[in-house]
PDB file of N, CA and C in Angstrom:
ATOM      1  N   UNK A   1       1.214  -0.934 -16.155  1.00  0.00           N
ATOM      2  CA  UNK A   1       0.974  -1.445 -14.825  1.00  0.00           C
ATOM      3  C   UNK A   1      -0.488  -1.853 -14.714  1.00  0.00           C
ATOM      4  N   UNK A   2      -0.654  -2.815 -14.070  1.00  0.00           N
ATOM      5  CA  UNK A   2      -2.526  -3.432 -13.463  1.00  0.00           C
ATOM      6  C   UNK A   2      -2.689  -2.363 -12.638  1.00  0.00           C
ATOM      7  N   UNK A   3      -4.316  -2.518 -12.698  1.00  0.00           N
ATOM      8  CA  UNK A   3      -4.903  -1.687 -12.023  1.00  0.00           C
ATOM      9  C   UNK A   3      -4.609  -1.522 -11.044  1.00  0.00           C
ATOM     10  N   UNK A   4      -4.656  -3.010 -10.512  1.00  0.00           N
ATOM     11  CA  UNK A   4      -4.146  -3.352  -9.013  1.00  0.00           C
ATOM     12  C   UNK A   4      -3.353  -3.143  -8.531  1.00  0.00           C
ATOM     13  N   UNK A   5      -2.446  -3.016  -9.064  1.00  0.00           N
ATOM     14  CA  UNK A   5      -0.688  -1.983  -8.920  1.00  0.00           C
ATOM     15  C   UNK A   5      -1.148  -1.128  -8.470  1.00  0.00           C
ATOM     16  N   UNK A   6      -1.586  -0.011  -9.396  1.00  0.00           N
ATOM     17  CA  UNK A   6      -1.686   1.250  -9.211  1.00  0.00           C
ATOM     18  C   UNK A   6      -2.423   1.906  -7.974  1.00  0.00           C
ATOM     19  N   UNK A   7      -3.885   0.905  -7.573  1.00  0.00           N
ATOM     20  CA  UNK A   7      -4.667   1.406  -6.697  1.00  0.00           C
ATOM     21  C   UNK A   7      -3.839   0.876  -5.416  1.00  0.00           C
ATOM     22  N   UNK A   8      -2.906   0.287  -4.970  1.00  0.00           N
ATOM     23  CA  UNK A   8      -2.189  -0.667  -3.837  1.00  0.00           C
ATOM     24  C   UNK A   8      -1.218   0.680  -3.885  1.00  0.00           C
ATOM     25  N   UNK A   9      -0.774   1.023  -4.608  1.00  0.00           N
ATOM     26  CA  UNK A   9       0.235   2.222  -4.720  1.00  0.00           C
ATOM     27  C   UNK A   9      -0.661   3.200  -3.953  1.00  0.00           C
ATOM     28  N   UNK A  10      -1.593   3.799  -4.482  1.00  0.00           N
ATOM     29  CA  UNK A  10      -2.795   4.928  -4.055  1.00  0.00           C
ATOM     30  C   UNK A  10      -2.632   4.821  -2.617  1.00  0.00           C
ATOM     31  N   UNK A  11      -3.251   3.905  -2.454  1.00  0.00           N
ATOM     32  CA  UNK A  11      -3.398   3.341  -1.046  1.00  0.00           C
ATOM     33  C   UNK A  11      -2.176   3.197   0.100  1.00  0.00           C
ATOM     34  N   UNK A  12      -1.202   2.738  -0.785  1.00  0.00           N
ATOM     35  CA  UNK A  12       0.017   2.986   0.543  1.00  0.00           C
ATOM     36  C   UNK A  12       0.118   4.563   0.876  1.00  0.00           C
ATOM     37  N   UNK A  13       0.366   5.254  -1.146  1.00  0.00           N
ATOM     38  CA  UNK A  13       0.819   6.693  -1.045  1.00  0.00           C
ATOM     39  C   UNK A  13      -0.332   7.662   0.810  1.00  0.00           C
ATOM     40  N   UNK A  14      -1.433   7.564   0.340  1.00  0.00           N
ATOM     41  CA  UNK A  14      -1.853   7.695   1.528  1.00  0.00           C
ATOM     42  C   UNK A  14      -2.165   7.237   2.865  1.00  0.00           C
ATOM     43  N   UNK A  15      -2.134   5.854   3.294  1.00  0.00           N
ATOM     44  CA  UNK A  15      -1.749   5.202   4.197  1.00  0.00           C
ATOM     45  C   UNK A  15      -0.776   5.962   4.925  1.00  0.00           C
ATOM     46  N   UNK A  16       0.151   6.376   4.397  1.00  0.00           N
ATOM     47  CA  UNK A  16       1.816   7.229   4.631  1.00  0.00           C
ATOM     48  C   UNK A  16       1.414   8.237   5.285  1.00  0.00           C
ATOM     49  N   UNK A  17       0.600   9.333   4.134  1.00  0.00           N
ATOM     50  CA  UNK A  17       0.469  10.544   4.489  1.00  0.00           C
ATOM     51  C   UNK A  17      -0.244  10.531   5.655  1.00  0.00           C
ATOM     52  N   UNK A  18      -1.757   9.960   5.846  1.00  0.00           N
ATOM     53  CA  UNK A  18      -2.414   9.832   7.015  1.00  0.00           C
ATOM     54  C   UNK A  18      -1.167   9.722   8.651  1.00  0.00           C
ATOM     55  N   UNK A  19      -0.334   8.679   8.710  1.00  0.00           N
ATOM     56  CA  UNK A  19       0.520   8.159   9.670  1.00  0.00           C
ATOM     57  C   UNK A  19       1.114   9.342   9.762  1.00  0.00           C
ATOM     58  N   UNK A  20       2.111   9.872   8.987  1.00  0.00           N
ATOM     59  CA  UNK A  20       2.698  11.159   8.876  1.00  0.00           C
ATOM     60  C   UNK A  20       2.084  12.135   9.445  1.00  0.00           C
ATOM     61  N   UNK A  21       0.496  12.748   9.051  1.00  0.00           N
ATOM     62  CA  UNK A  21      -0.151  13.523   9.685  1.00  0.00           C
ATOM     63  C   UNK A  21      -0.721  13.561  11.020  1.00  0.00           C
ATOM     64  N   UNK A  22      -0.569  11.778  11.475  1.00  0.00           N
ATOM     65  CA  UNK A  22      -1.252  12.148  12.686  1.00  0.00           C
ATOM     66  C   UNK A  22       0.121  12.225  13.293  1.00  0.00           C
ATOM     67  N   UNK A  23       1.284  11.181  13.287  1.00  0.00           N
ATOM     68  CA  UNK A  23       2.235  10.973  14.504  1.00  0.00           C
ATOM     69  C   UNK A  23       3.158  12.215  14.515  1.00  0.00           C
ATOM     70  N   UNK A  24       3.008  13.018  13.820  1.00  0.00           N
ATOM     71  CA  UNK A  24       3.851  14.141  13.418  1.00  0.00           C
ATOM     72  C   UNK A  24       3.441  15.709  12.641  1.00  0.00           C
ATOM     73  N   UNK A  25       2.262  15.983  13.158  1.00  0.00           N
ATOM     74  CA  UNK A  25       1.615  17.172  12.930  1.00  0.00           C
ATOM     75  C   UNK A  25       2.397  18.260  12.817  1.00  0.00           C
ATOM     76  N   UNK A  26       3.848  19.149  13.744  1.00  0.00           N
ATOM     77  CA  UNK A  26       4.070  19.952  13.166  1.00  0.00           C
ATOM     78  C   UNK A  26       5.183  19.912  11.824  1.00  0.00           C
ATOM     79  N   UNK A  27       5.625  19.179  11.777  1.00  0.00           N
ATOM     80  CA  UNK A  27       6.617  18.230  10.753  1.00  0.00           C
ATOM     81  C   UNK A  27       5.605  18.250   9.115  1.00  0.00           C
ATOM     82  N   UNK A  28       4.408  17.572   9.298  1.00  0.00           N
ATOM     83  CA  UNK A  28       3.265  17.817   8.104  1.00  0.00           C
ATOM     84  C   UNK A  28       2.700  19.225   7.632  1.00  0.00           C
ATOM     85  N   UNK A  29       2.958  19.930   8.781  1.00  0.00           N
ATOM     86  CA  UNK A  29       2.263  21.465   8.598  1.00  0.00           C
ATOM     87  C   UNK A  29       3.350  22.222   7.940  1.00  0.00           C
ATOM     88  N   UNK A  30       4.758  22.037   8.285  1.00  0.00           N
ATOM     89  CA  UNK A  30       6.293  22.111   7.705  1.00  0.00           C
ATOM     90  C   UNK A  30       6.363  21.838   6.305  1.00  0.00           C
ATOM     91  N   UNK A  31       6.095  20.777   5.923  1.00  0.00           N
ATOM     92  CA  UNK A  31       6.140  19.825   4.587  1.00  0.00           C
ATOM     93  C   UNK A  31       5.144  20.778   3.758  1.00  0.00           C
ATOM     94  N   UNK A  32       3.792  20.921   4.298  1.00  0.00           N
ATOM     95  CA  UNK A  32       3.086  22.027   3.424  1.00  0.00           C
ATOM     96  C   UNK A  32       2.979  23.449   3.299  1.00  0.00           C
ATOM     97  N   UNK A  33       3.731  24.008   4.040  1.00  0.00           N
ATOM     98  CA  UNK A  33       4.314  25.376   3.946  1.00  0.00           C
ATOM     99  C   UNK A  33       4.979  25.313   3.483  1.00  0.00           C
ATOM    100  N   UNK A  34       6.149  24.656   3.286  1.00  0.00           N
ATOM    101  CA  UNK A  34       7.398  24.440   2.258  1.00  0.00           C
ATOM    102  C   UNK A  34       6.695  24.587   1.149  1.00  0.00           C
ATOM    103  N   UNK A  35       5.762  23.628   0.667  1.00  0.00           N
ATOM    104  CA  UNK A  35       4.886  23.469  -0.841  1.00  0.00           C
ATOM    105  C   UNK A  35       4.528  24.390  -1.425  1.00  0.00           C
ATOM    106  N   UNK A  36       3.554  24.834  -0.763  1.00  0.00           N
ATOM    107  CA  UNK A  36       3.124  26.354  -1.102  1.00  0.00           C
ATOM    108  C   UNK A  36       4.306  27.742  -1.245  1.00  0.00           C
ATOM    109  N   UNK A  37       5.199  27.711  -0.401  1.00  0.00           N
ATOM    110  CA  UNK A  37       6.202  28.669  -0.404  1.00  0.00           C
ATOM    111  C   UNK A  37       7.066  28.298  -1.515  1.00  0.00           C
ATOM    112  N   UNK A  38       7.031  27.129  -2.152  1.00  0.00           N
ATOM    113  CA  UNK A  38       7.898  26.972  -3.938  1.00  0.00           C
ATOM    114  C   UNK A  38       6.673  27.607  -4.619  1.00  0.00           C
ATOM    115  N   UNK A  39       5.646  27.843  -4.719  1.00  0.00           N
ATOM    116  CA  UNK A  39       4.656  27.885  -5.693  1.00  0.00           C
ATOM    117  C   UNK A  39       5.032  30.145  -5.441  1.00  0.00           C
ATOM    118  N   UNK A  40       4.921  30.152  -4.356  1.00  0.00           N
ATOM    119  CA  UNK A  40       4.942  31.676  -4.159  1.00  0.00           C
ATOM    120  C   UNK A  40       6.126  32.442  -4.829  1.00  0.00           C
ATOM    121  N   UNK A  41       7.141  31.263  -4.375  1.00  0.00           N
ATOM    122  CA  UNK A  41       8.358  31.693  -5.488  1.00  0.00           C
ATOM    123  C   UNK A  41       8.855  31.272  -6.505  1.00  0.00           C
ATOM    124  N   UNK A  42       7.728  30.723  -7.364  1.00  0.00           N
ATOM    125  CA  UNK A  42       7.711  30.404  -8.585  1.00  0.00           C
ATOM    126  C   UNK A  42       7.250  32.048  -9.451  1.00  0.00           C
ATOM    127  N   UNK A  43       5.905  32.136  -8.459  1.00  0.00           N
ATOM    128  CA  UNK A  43       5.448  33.095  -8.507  1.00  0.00           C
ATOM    129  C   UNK A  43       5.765  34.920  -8.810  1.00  0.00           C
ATOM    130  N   UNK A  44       6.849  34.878  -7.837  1.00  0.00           N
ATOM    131  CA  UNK A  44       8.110  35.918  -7.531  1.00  0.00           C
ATOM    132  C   UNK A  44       8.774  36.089  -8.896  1.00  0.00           C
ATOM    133  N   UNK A  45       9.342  35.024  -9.424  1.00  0.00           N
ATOM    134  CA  UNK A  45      10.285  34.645 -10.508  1.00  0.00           C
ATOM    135  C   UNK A  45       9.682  35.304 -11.517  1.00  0.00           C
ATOM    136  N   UNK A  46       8.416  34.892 -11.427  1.00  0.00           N
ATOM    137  CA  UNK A  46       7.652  35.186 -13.505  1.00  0.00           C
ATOM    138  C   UNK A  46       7.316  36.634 -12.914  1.00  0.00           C
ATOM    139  N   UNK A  47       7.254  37.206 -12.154  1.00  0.00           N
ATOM    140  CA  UNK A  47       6.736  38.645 -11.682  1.00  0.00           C
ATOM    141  C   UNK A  47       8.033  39.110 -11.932  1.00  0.00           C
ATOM    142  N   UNK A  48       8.773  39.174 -11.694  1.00  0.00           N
ATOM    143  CA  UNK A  48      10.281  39.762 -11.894  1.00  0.00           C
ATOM    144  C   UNK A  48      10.356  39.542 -13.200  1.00  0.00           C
ATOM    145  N   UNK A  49      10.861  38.430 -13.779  1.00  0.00           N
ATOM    146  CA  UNK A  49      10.918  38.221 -15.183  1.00  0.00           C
ATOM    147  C   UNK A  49      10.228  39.495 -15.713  1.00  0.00           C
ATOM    148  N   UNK A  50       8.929  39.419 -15.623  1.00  0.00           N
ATOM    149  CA  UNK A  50       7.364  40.529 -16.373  1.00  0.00           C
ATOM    150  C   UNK A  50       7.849  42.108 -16.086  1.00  0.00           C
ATOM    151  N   UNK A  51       8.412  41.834 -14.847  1.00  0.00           N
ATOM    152  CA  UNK A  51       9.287  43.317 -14.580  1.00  0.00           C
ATOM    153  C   UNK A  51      10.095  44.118 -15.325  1.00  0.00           C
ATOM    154  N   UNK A  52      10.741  43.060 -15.692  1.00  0.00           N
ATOM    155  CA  UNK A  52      11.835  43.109 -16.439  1.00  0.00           C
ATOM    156  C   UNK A  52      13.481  43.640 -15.361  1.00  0.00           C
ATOM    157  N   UNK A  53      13.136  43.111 -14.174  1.00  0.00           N
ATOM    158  CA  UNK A  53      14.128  42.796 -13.125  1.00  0.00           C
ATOM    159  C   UNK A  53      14.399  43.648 -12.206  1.00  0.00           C
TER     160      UNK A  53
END
């Protein structure tokens, strides 16, 4: 892909997020608690695993 692709991509990708964050704040705050809460129970998983269950 051109550069130019890629940085027009960049640029929408956040264009989005910005719009998203302002017109819809608790919906964005949702979206990133979700995020973090896969990482916590990713987290959970290999701790159990290490447990040995």
């Amino acid at each position: 892909m051109s550069t130019w692709i890629k940085r027009a991509l960049i640029v929408l990708v956040v264009a989005f997020a910005l719009f998203y964050l302002f017109t819809r704040p608790e919906d964005a705050a949702a979206a990133v608690r979700g995020f973090f809460n896969g990482f916590a129970s990713i987290g959970r998983f290999f701790t159990a695993l290490a447990d040995g269950w």
